[in-house]
Protein backbone atom coordinates (compact mmCIF):
# COMPACT_ATOMS: atom_id res chain seq x y z
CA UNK A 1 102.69 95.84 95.30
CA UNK A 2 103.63 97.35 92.01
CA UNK A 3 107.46 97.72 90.44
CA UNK A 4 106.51 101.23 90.55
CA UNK A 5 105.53 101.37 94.49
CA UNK A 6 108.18 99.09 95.35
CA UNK A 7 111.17 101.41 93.86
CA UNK A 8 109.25 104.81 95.35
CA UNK A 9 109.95 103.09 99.19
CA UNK A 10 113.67 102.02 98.21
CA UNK A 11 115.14 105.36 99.60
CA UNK A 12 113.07 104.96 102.94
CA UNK A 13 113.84 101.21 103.36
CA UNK A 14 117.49 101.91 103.67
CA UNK A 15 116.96 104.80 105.60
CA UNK A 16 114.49 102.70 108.05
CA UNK A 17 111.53 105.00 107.82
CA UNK A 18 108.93 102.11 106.45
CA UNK A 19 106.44 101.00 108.74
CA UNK A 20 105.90 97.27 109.46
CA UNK A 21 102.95 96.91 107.09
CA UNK A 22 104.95 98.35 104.67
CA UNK A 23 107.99 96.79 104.82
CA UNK A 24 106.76 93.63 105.09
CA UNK A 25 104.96 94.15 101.49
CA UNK A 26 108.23 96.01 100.43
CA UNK A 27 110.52 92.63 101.18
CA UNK A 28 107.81 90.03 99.86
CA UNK A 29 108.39 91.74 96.48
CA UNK A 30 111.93 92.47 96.31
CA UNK A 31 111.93 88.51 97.14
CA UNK A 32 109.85 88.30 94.05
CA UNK A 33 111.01 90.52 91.95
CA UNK A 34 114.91 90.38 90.85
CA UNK A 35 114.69 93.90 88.74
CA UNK A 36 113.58 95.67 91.54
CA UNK A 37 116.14 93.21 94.25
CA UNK A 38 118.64 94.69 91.89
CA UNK A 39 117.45 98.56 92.51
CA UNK A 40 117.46 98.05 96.10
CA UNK A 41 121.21 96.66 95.77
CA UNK A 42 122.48 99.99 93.47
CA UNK A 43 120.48 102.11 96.22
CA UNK A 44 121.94 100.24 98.70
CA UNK A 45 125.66 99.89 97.67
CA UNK A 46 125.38 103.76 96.93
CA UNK A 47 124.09 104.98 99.91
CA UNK A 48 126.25 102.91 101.85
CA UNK A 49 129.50 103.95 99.80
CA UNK A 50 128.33 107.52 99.77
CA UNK A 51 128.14 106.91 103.99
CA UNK A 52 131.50 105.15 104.35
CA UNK A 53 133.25 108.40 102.43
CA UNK A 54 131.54 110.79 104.79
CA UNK A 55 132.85 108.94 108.19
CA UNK A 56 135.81 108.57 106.45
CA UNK A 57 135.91 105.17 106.63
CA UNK A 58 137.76 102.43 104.23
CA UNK A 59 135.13 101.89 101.15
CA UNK A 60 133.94 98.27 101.84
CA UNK A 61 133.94 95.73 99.20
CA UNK A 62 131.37 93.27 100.44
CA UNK A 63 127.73 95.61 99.96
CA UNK A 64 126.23 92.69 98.78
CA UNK A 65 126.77 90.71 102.12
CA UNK A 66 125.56 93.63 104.05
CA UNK A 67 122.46 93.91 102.39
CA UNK A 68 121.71 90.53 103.03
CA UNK A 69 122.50 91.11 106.76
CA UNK A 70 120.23 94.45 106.64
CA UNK A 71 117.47 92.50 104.76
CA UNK A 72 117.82 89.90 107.32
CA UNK A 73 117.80 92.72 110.18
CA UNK A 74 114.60 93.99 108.92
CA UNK A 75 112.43 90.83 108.81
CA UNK A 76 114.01 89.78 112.24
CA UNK A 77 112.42 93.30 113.30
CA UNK A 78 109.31 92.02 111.78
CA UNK A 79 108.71 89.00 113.87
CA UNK A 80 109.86 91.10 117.14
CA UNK A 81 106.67 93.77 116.29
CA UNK A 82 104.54 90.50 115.35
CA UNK A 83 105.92 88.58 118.39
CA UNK A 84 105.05 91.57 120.73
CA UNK A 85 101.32 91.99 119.19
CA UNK A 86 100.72 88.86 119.84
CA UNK A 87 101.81 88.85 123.42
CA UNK A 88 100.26 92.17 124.14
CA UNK A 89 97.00 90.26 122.79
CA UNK A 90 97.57 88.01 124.93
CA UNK A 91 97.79 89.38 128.51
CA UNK A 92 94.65 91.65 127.24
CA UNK A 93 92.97 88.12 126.98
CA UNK A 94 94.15 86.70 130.45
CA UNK A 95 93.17 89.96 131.64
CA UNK A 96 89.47 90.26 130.42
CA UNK A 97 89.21 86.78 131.58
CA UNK A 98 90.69 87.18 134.94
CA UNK A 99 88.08 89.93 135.40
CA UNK A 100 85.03 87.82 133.71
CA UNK A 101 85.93 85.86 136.96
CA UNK A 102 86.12 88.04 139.09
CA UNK A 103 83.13 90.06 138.34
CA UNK A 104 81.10 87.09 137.55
């Protein structure tokens, strides 16, 4: 993934509209790559300030701790969507071979 692709899906990361193929590339270079880290953290820390004014809630001073707990949210919804693929593989395993038996 390119600087350039990375900053275009900045917006939509924070707003959680990246798909997991997508967001999986988007974190792997934001890991990577402290210029764009550093977009995602203005993004972030504006969105989130511009949020906190509009519920009229107290401006929070620690945006740099809740990105890392939203980063960390988003790969933990990662392995969930991995963790479930591989489970649904799985019982569609057992199942063709439960059948293979049966039939055969």
């Amino acid at each position: 993934m390119t600087c350039f692709e990375a900053q275009s899906m900045i917006t939509p990361f924070i707003n959680e509209q990246l798909d997991i193929k997508q967001l999986e590339q988007f974190l792997e270079h934001i890991e990577r790559c402290k210029e764009c880290k550093e977009e995602v953290e203005v993004y972030f820390t504006l969105f989130s300030g511009m949020k906190q004014l509009d519920e009229n809630k107290t401006i929070s001073n620690k945006f740099h701790i809740d990105l890392d707990n939203f980063i960390q949210k988003q790969e933990d919804n990662i392995l969930e969507v991995k963790f479930k693929l591989v489970c649904t593989k799985i019982v569609l395993i057992l199942i063709m071979v439960v059948l293979g038996l049966w039939i055969g």
